[in-house]
Structure formats: structure tokens, C-alpha cells
Protein backbone atom coordinates (compact mmCIF):
# COMPACT_ATOMS: atom_id res chain seq x y z
CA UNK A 1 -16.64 -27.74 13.67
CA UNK A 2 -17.19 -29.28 10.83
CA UNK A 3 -14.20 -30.51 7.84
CA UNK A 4 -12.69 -27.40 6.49
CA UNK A 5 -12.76 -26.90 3.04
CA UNK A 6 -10.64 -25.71 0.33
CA UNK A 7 -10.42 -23.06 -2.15
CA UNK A 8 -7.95 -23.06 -5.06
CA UNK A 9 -5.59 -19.84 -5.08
CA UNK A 10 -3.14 -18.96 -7.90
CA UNK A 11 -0.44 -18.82 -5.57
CA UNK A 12 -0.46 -20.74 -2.56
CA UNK A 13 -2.70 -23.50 -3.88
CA UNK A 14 -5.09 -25.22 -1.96
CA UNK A 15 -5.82 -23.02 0.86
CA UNK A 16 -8.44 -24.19 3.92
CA UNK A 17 -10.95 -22.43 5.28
CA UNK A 18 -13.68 -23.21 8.47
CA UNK A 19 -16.98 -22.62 8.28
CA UNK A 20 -17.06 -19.02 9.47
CA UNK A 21 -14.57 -18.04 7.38
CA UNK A 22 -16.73 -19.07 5.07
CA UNK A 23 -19.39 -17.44 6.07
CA UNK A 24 -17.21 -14.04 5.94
CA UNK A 25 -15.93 -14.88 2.77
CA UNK A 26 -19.81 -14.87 1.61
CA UNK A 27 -20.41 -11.53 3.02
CA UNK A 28 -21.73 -8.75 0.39
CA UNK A 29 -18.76 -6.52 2.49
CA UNK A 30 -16.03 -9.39 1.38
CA UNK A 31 -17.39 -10.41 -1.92
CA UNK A 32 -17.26 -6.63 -3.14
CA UNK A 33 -13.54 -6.49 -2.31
CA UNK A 34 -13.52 -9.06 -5.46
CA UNK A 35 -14.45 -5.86 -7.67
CA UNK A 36 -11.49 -3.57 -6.42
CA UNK A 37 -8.13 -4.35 -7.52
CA UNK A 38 -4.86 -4.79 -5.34
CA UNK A 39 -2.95 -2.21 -7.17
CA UNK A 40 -5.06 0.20 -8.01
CA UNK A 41 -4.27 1.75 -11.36
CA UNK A 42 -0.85 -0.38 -12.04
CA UNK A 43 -2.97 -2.53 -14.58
CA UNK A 44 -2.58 0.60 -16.63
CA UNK A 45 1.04 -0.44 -16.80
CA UNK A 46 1.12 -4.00 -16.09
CA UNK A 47 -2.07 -5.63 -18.02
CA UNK A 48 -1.77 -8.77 -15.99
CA UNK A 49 -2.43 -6.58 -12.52
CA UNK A 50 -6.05 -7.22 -12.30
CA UNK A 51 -5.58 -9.73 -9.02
CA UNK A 52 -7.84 -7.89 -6.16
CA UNK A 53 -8.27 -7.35 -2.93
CA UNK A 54 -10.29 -10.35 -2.21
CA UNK A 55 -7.81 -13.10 -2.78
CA UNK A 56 -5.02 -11.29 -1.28
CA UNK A 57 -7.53 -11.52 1.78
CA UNK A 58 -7.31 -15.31 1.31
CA UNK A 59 -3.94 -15.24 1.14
CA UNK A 60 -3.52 -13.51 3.92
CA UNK A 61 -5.76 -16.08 6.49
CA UNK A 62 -3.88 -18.40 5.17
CA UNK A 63 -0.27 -17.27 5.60
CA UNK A 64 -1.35 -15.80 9.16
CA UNK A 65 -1.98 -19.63 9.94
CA UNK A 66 0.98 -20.44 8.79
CA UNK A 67 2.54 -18.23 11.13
CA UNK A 68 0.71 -19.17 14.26
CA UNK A 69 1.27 -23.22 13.14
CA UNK A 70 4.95 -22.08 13.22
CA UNK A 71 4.90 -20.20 16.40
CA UNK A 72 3.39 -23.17 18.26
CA UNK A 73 5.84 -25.68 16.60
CA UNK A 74 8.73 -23.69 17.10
CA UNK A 75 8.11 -22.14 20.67
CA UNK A 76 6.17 -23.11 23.87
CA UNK A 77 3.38 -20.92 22.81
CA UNK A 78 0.12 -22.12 23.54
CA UNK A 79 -3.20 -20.40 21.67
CA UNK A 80 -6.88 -20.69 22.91
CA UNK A 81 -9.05 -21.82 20.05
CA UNK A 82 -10.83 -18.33 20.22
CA UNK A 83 -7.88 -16.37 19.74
CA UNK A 84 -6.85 -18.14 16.31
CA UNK A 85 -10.36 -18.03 15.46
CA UNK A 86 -9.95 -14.39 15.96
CA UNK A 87 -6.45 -14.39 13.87
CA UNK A 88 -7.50 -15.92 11.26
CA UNK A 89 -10.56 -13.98 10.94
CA UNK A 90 -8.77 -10.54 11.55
CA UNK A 91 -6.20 -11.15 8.83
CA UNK A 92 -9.50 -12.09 6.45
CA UNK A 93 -10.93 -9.38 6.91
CA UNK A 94 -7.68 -6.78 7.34
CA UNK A 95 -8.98 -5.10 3.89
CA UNK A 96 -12.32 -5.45 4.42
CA UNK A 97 -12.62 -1.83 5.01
CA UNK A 98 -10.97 -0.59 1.50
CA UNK A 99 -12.68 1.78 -1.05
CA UNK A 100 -12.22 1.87 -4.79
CA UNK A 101 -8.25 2.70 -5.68
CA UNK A 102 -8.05 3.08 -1.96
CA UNK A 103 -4.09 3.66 -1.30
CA UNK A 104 -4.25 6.12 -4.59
CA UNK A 105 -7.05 8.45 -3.07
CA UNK A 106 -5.77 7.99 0.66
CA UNK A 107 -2.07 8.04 0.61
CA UNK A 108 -0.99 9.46 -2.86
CA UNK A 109 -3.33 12.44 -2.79
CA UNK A 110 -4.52 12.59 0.57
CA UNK A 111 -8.17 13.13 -0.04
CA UNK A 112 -9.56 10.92 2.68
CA UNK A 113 -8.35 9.17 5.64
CA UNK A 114 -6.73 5.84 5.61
CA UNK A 115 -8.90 3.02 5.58
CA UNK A 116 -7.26 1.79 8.79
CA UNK A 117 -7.52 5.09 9.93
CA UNK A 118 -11.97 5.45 9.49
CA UNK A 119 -13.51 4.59 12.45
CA UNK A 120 -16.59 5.08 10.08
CA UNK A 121 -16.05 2.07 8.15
CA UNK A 122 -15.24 -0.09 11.17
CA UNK A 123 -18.75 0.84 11.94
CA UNK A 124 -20.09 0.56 8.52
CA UNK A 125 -18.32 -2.77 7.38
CA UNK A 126 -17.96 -4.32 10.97
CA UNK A 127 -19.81 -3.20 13.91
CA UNK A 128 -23.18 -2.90 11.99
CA UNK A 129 -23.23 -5.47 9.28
CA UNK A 130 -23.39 -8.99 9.07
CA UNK A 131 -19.50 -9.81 9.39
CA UNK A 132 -20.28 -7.83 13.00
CA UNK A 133 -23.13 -10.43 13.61
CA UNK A 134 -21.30 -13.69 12.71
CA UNK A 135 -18.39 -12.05 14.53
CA UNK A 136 -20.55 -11.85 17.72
CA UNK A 137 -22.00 -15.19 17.34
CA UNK A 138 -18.68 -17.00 18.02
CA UNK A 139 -17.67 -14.36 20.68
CA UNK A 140 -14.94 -12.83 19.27
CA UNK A 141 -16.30 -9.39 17.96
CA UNK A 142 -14.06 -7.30 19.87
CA UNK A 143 -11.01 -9.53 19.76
CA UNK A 144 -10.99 -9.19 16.29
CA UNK A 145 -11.62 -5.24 16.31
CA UNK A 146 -9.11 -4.80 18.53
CA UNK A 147 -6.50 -6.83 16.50
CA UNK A 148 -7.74 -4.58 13.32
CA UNK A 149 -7.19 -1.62 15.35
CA UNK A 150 -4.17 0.21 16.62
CA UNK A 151 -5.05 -0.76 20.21
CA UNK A 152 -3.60 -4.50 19.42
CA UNK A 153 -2.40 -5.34 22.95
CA UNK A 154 -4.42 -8.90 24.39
CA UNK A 155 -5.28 -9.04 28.09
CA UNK A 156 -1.87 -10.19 28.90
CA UNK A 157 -0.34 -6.76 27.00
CA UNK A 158 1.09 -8.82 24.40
CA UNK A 159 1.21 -7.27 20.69
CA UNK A 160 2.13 -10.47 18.89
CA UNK A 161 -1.22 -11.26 17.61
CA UNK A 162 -1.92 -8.54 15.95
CA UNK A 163 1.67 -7.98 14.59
CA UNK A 164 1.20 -11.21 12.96
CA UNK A 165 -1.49 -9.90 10.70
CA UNK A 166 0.05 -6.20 9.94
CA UNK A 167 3.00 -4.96 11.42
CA UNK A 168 6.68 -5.27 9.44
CA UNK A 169 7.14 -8.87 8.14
CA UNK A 170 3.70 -10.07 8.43
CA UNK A 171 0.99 -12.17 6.85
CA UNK A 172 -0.06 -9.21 5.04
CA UNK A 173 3.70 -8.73 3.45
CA UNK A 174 4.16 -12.28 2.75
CA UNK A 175 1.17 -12.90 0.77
CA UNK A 176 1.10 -9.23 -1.35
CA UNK A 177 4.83 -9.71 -2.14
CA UNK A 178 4.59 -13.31 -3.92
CA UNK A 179 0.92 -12.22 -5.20
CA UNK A 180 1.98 -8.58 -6.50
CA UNK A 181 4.94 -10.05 -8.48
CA UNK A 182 3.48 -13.21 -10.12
CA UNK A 183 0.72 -11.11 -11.53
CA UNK A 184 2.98 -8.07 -12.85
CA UNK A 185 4.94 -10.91 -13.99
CA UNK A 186 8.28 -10.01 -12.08
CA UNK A 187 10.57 -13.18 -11.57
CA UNK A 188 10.87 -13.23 -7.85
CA UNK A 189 10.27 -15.02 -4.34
CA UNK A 190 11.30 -15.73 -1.07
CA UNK A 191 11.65 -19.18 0.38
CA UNK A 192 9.51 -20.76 2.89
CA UNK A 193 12.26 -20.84 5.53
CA UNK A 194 10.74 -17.56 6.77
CA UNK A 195 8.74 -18.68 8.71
CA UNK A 196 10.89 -20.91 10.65
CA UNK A 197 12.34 -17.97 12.57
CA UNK A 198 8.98 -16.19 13.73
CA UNK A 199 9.45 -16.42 17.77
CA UNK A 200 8.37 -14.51 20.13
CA UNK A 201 9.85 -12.14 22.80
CA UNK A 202 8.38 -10.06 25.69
CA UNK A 203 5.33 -10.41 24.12
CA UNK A 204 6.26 -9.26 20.26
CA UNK A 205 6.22 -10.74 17.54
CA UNK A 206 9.99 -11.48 16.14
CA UNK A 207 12.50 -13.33 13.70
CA UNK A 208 15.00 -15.51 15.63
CA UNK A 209 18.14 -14.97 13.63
CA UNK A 210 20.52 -17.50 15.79
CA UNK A 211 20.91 -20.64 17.26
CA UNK A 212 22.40 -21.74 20.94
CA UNK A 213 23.63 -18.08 20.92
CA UNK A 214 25.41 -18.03 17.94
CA UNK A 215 24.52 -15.75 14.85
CA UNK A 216 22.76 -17.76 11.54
CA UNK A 217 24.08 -16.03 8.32
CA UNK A 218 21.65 -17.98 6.19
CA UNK A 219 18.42 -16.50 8.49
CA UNK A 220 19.94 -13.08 8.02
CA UNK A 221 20.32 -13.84 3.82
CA UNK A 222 16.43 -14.74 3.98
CA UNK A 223 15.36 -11.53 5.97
CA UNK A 224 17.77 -9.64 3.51
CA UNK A 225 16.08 -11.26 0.57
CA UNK A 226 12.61 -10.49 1.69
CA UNK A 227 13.61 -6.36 2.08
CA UNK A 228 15.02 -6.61 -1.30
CA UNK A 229 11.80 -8.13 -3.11
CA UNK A 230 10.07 -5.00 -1.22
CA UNK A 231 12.38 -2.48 -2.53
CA UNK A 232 12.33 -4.15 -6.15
CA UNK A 233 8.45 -3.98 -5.73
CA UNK A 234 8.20 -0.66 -4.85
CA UNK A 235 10.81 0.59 -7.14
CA UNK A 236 9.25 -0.91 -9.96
CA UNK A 237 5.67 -1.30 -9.31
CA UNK A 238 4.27 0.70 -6.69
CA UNK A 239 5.94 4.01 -7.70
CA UNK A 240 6.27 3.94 -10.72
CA UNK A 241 5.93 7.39 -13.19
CA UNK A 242 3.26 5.89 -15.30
CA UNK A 243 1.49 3.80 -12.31
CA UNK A 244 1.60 7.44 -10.40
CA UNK A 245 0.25 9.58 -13.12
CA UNK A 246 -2.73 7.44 -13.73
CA UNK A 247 -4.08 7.60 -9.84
CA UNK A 248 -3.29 11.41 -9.73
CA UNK A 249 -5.44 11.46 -12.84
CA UNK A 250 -7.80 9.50 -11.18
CA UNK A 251 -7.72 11.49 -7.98
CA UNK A 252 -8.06 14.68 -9.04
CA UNK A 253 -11.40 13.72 -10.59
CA UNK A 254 -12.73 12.46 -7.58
CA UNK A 255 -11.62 15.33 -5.63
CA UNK A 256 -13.27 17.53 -8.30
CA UNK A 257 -16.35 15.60 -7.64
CA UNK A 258 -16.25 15.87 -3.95
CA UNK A 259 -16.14 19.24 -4.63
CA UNK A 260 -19.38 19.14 -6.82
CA UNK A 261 -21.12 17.53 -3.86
CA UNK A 262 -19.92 13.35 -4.13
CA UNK A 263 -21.38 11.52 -1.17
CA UNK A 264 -17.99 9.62 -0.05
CA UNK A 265 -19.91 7.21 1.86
CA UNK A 266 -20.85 6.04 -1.39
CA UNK A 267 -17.46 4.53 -2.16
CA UNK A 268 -18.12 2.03 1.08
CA UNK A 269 -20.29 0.14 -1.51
CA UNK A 270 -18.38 0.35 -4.76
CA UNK A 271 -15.78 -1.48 -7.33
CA UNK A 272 -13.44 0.20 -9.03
CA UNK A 273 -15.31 0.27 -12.03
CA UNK A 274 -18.30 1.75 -10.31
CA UNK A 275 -16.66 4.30 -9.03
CA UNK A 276 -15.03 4.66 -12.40
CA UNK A 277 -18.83 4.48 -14.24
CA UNK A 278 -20.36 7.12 -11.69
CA UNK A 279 -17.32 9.58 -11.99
CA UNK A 280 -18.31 9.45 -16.17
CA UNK A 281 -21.91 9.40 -15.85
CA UNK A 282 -23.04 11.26 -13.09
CA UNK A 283 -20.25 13.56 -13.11
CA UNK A 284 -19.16 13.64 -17.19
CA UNK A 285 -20.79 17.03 -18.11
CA UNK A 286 -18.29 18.83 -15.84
CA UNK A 287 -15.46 19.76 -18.42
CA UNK A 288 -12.64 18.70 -14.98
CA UNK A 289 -13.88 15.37 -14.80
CA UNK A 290 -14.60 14.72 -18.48
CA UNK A 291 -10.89 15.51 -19.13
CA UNK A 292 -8.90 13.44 -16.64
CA UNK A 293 -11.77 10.11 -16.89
CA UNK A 294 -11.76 10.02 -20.75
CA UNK A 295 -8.05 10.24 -20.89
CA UNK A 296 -7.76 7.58 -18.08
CA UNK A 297 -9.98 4.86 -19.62
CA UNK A 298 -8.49 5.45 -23.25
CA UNK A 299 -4.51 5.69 -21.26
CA UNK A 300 -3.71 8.94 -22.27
CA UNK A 301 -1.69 9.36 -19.14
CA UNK A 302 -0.47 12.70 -18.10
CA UNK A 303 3.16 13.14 -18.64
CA UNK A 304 5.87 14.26 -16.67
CA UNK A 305 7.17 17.93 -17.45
CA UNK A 306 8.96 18.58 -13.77
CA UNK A 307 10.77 16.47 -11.35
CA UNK A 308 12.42 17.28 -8.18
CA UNK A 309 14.67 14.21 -6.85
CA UNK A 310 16.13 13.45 -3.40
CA UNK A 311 19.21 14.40 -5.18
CA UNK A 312 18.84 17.77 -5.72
CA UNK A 313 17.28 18.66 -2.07
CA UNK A 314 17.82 18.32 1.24
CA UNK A 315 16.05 16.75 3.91
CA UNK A 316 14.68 19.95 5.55
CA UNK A 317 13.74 21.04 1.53
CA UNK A 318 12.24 17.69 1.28
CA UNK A 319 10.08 18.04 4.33
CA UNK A 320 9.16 21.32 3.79
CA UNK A 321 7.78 20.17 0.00
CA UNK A 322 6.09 17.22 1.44
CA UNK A 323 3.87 19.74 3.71
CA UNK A 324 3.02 21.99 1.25
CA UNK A 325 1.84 19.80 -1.70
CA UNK A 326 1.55 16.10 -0.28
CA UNK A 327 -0.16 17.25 3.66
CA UNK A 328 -1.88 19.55 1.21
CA UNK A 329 -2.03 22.39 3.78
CA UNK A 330 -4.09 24.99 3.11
CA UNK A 331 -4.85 23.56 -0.28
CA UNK A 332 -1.28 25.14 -1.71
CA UNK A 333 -1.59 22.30 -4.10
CA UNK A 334 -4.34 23.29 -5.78
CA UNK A 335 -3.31 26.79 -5.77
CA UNK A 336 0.01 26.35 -7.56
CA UNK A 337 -1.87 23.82 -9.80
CA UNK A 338 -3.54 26.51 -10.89
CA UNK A 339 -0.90 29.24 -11.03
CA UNK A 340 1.21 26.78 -13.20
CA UNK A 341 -2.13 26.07 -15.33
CA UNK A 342 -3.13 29.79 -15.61
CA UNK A 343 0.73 31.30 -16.79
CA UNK A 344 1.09 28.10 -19.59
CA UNK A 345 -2.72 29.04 -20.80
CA UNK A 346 -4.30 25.41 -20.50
CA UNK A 347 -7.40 24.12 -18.27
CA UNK A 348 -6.75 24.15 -14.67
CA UNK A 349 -7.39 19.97 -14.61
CA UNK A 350 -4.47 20.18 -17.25
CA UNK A 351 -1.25 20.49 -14.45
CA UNK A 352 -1.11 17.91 -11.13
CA UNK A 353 1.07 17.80 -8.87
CA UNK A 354 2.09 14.57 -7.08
CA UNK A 355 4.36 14.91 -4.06
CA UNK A 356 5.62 12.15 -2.04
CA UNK A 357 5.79 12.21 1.56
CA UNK A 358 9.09 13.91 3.08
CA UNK A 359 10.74 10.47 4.24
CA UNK A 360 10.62 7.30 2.17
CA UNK A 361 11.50 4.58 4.96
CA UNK A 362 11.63 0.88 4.14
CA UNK A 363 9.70 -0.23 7.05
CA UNK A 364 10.43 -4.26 6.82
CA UNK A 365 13.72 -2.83 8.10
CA UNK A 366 12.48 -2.09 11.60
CA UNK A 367 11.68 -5.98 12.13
CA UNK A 368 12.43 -7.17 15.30
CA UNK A 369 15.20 -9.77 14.93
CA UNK A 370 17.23 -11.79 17.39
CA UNK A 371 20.62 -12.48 16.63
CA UNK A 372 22.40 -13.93 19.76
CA UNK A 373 21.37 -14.31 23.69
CA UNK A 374 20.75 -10.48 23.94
CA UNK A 375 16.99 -8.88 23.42
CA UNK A 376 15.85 -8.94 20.39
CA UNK A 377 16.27 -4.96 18.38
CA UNK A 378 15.04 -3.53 15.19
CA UNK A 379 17.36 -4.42 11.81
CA UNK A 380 18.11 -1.66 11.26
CA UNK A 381 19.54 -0.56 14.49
CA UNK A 382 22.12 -2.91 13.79
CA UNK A 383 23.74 -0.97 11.36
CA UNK A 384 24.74 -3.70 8.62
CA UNK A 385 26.05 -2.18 5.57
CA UNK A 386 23.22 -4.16 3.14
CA UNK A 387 20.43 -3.31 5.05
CA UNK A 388 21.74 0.51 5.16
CA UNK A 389 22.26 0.09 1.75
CA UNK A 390 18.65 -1.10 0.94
CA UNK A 391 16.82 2.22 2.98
CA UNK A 392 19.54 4.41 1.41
CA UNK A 393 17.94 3.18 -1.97
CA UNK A 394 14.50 3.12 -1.02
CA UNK A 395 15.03 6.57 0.57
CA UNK A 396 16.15 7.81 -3.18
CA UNK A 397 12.87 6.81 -4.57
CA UNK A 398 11.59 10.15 -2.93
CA UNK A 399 10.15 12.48 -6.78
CA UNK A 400 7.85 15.46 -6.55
CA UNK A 401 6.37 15.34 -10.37
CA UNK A 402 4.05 17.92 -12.24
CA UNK A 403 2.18 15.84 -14.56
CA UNK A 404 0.75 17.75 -17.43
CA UNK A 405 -1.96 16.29 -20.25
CA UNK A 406 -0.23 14.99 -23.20
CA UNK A 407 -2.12 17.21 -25.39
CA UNK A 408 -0.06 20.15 -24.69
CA UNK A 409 3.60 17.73 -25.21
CA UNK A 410 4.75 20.15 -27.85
CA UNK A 411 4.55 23.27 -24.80
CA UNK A 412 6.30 21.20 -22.27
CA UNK A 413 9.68 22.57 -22.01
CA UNK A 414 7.65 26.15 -21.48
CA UNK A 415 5.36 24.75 -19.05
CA UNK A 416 8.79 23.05 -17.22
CA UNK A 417 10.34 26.51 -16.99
CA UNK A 418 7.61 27.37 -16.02
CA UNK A 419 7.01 25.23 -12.94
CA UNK A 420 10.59 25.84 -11.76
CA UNK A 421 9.90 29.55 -11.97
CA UNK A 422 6.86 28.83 -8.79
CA UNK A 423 8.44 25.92 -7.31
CA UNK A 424 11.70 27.66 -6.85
CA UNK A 425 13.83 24.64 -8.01
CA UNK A 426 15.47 22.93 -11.36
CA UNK A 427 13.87 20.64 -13.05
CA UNK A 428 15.85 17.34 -12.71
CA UNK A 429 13.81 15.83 -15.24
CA UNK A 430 16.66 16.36 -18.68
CA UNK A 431 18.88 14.60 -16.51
CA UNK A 432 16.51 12.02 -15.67
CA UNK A 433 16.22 11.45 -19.68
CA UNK A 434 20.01 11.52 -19.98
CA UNK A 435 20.46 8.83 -17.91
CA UNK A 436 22.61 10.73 -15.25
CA UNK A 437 20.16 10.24 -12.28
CA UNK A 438 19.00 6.65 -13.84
CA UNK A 439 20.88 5.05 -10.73
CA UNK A 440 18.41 6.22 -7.95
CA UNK A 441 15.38 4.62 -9.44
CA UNK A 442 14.33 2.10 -12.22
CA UNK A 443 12.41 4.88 -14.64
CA UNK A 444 10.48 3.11 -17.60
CA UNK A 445 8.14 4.30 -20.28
């Protein structure tokens, strides 16, 4: 193999890369990820969120090395050249497979399956395209499917690998955490010391929290650190109102223009801004899509008029809410969308609903950690009062929101009434404004 060589990232720095990475990295599949953004619509509220998809990819080889350099320093682990070939070139490519605003269209509105979830775009990106064929070359197609896959277990039945590229605290975490926050210029980080406690155990990846036996508070304040930087991230990024309105906008378009026959496979080849250009040229004369694009690109972002919190409901209300408007089932979305629409007289595309699913569960929580001679359990299992504290939190993030165009602001107490008359609940959103509920969730304008 020949030297490696070195690409300049905002973050990390210097980061090296061998030839076939490379030669993935110059792949029309990986340079198109450089055209779809890492957080979707949040640009809309943080200008500075334009980083994408494709350097988080770098940043992801390159902190999955870091992990494997660790593992092999730290433990007696010993890892055929092929298999961190096949790391490294797995944790490149983890995104490889993403469409335009993928997590809006996939997980917020639930209009098509996850990208992890396609085994069309395996196909399409991997299997028969030229990442497939430089994959083959160096004999370590399938490795790397499999580690991309859900079926991540090696020959041996281990997991590790693969739960070093996606899993709880993972290369994937570790890079989007330091990148998401430097570029919606949020003041936080984690410390390198991280990786000093990746071990593994019984074939799993996990963080060694002790030493000789005996329990390491300052491992534990690292791990805590890490869940917090999550929770402030998703608290005040990845959920929030504005951030949430502008991808239902955005969604409901493209679900209008599935509807007026949309080839999805056409997204496997587009930016965000193509998909963004076709939704207002080939699809602009349709008065739906006209609406919710124009106001998008000029940010005249729907506005909330109803909110249900987790405080107001409980769990089995929660789930049963989640079903019916974020599962979609039976399209009882779109009806009440329309109910709501048709009783306030204003265009159908005027009312969306965004619904959450029923459980909001900090995952990082369920980590594997070791904290004395015993087998290593989940963090949260163990019961400690910050960690509780930090999915009790997380869990209150949980809003169902009717988002209504801003033209009709001056109707919006009717149309609120209005939507607690069909949704059978009260609006929490005056005490939102008031300030009374301000403790469950960061709310800005």
C-alpha cells in the first residue's frame, strides 16, 4: 500500500486516508453526499448548519480508527488487515445510502423507509455500483455489507466491529456530536479520554469504567458528559419547533408529490437542492406544493397553533397518539389534517401535523459499561440518579404540534380550539408561552 494521504477537516484536522478510501471517497455515490446536508433543514435556524453528510463520513473513518488503534493498544485484541480495511471502509461509507433531508422524510414523517432500513439502496449504492466493485477487488464486499447491515456478527459471532461504527457510543456519535455543535456554533465537547475505555467483552463492544476492580469516577464523569452533549443537542438542535416545522413543510410537499406520481428512486441521485429545484419546477403548478416550497425557501415557517406535551398525557395516551399520527396508520394524519383545515376554512396544505414517536429514549444510555470485576451491563440498568435524570429529560422532549401557515396568524386561537375540539385534548401551547412548561424543553423563536 502505498503512503496514506491527508485531507484537512474542520474538526479533527489532518485526517489520513489509504488509497481505497480514496478511491470511495471519489465515487459519484460519495461525492453526492457533499450536496446533502447533515441536518437537514436546521440551517433554516442555524445559518452556519450547512456542514454535510460527506465530511461527517470522513469523520467518521477516522474516529472508527481511532477506536480500533485504541482497542489494540488497550486490550490483547488482534485485527487482520482485511477486517480494518473493512472498518474503516464501512464507517466511510455508513451514509452512503442517504437521500435528500433523509432523517426529515424517513423518521419525522414517515414517508419512506429508513435508509438503513432499504435493501434497495444497498443494491443501488453498493452491490451494483462502483463502491461494490472496488469493494470486491480487495475482498471485502460482504464484510463490509454485513457490518452496514443489522446482521453485524463476524465468523467468530462477535458484534464489536460493527458496534464500533453504529451502535450507542460509536464512531458515528463521536464525530456528529463535535461536528453538529461547532457548526451551529454551540460551545461544547467531550475530551479525548473516551476512547481510552473502549474494551471489549464476550465479543461486544464496551467502555471499561474501572481499574484492578475498583470503580473510576472520572470514566463515569466522561460517559456522563458525552449523554449530556446528546441531550443538549437534541434539545436544542435536532428538535427544535422551528427546525421541525421547516421539514414537515418540506415533507408534506414531497408526499404531495409522491402522490402526483414522484419516482422516489429519483432521490438515490439527488442534493438537497435538487430535490428542492424539482419539487418547484416540475411540481410548482400544483397549488399544495407551490404553498409549502415558496414559503420554505423565503422561511415563512409554519407556526405552531397546538401542542400536546408529555406533561399533559400519559404513556398509554402517548402511545396511542404516536400510532395514529406519527405510524400514520391508515393515513389518520392526513384525514384530521384535513378535518382541522376544512372547519378553520383554509387550504388543506395549510394545517400539519407533526407527532413524535410514543417513547423518546436516550439511547447512549444503554452503553455497555464495566464498572468492577462483574460483566459488563447497560448504564442505565444501573440506576444512577444523573443518568435517570438525563432520559427523564430527554423523555420530556416528547410534543405533538399542529403547525399552521403564518398567513392565517390572526385565526390561530380559532384554529387552536379548534384542533383540541378533534384531537380531544388542551392545547398546552399558552402555557408553553407563559413560561410554565419552559422547564421540559429549551423552546426558542
Amino acid at each position: 500500500m502505498s503512503d496514506l494521504k491527508h485531507i484537512r477537516d474542520a474538526i479533527h484536522g489532518d485526517l489520513e486516508f489509504s488509497d481505497l478510501e480514496l478511491q470511495l471517497m471519489d465515487t459519484a455515490a460519495m461525492q453526492r453526499l457533499r450536496g446533502i446536508r447533515q441536518l437537514g433543514a436546521s440551517y433554516l435556524v442555524y445559518p452556519a448548519a450547512q456542514h454535510t453528510r460527506f465530511e461527517h463520513s470522513l469523520g467518521t473513518c477516522m474516529m472508527a480508527k481511532k477506536i480500533l488503534h485504541a482497542l489494540e493498544t488497550q486490550t490483547r485484541l488482534k485485527v487482520t488487515k482485511d477486517e480494518q480495511k473493512a472498518i474503516a471502509a464501512a464507517a466511510l461509507l455508513h451514509d452512503v445510502t442517504h437521500i435528500p433531508f433523509g432523517h426529515t422524510l424517513e423518521d419525522e414523517r414517515r414517508i419512506f423507509p429508513r435508509h438503513d432500513k432499504d435493501p434497495k439502496r444497498v443494491e443501488f449504492f453498493i452491490h451494483h455500483s462502483p463502491i461494490g466493485k472496488l469493494l470486491q477487488r480487495h475482498k471485502i464486499l460482504h464484510r463490509v455489507v454485513a457490518l452496514l447491515s443489522e446482521k453485524q456478527a463476524a465468523p467468530d459471532g462477535s458484534t464489536w466491529a460493527g458496534q464500533v461504527i453504529s451502535h450507542t457510543i460509536c464512531a458515528d456519535l463521536l464525530d456528529y456530536l463535535r461536528r453538529d455543535a461547532r457548526f451551529c456554533g454551540l460551545n461544547i465537547d467531550y475530551d479525548d479520554r473516551i476512547f481510552r475505555y473502549f474494551t471489549i467483552e464476550d465479543g461486544r463492544l464496551v467502555l471499561n469504567l474501572q481499574k484492578n476492580g475498583l470503580f473510576r469516577h472520572d470514566a463515569f464523569s466522561e460517559v456522563i458528559h458525552l449523554l449530556r452533549i446528546r441531550y443538549f443537542l437534541t434539545e436544542r438542535v435536532y428538535y427544535h419547533h422551528a427546525k421541525i416545522a421547516a421539514g414537515a413543510m418540506l415533507s408534506r410537499a414531497v408526499e404531495r408529490a409522491v402522490e402526483l406520481g414522484f419516482d422516489t428512486e429519483r432521490l438515490f441521485s439527488m442534493s438537497d437542492e435538487a430535490l428542492l429545484y424539482v419539487l418547484q419546477t416540475e411540481f410548482g403548478k400544483d397549488m399544495a406544493i407551490h404553498r409549502l416550497i415558496s414559503h420554505y425557501m423565503s422561511r415563512s415557517l409554519y407556526k405552531r397553533c397546538f401542542v400536546l406535551t408529555e406533561h399533559t398525557l400519559s404513556e398509554a395516551e402517548r402511545l396511542k397518539i404516536s400510532q395514529t399520527y406519527h405510524d400514520n396508520v391508515r393515513n389518520h394524519r392526513g384525514v384530521m389534517e384535513r378535518r382541522i383545515a376544512r372547519e378553520a376554512k383554509i387550504p388543506p396544505e395549510a394545517v400539519i401535523i407533526y407527532a413524535p414517536p410514543p417513547k423518546m429514549n436516550l439511547k447512549e444510555a444503554d452503553v455497555l459499561v464495566k464498572v468492577d470485576r462483574r460483566p459488563a451491563r447497560p448504564l442505565g440498568d444501573y440506576r444512577n440518579h444523573e443518568v435517570m435524570s438525563l432520559q427523564e429529560k430527554y423523555g420530556k422532549l416528547w410534543k405533538l404540534y399542529v403547525f399552521v401557515d403564518s398567513e392565517f396568524a390572526q385565526r390561530y386561537a380559532v384554529i387552536g380550539a379548534i384542533c383540541e375540539k378533534h384531537l380531544q385534548y388542551t392545547n398546552d401551547l399558552p402555557l408553553i408561552q407563559k413560561g410554565q412548561l419552559s422547564l421540559f424543553a429549551t423552546e426558542e423563536n
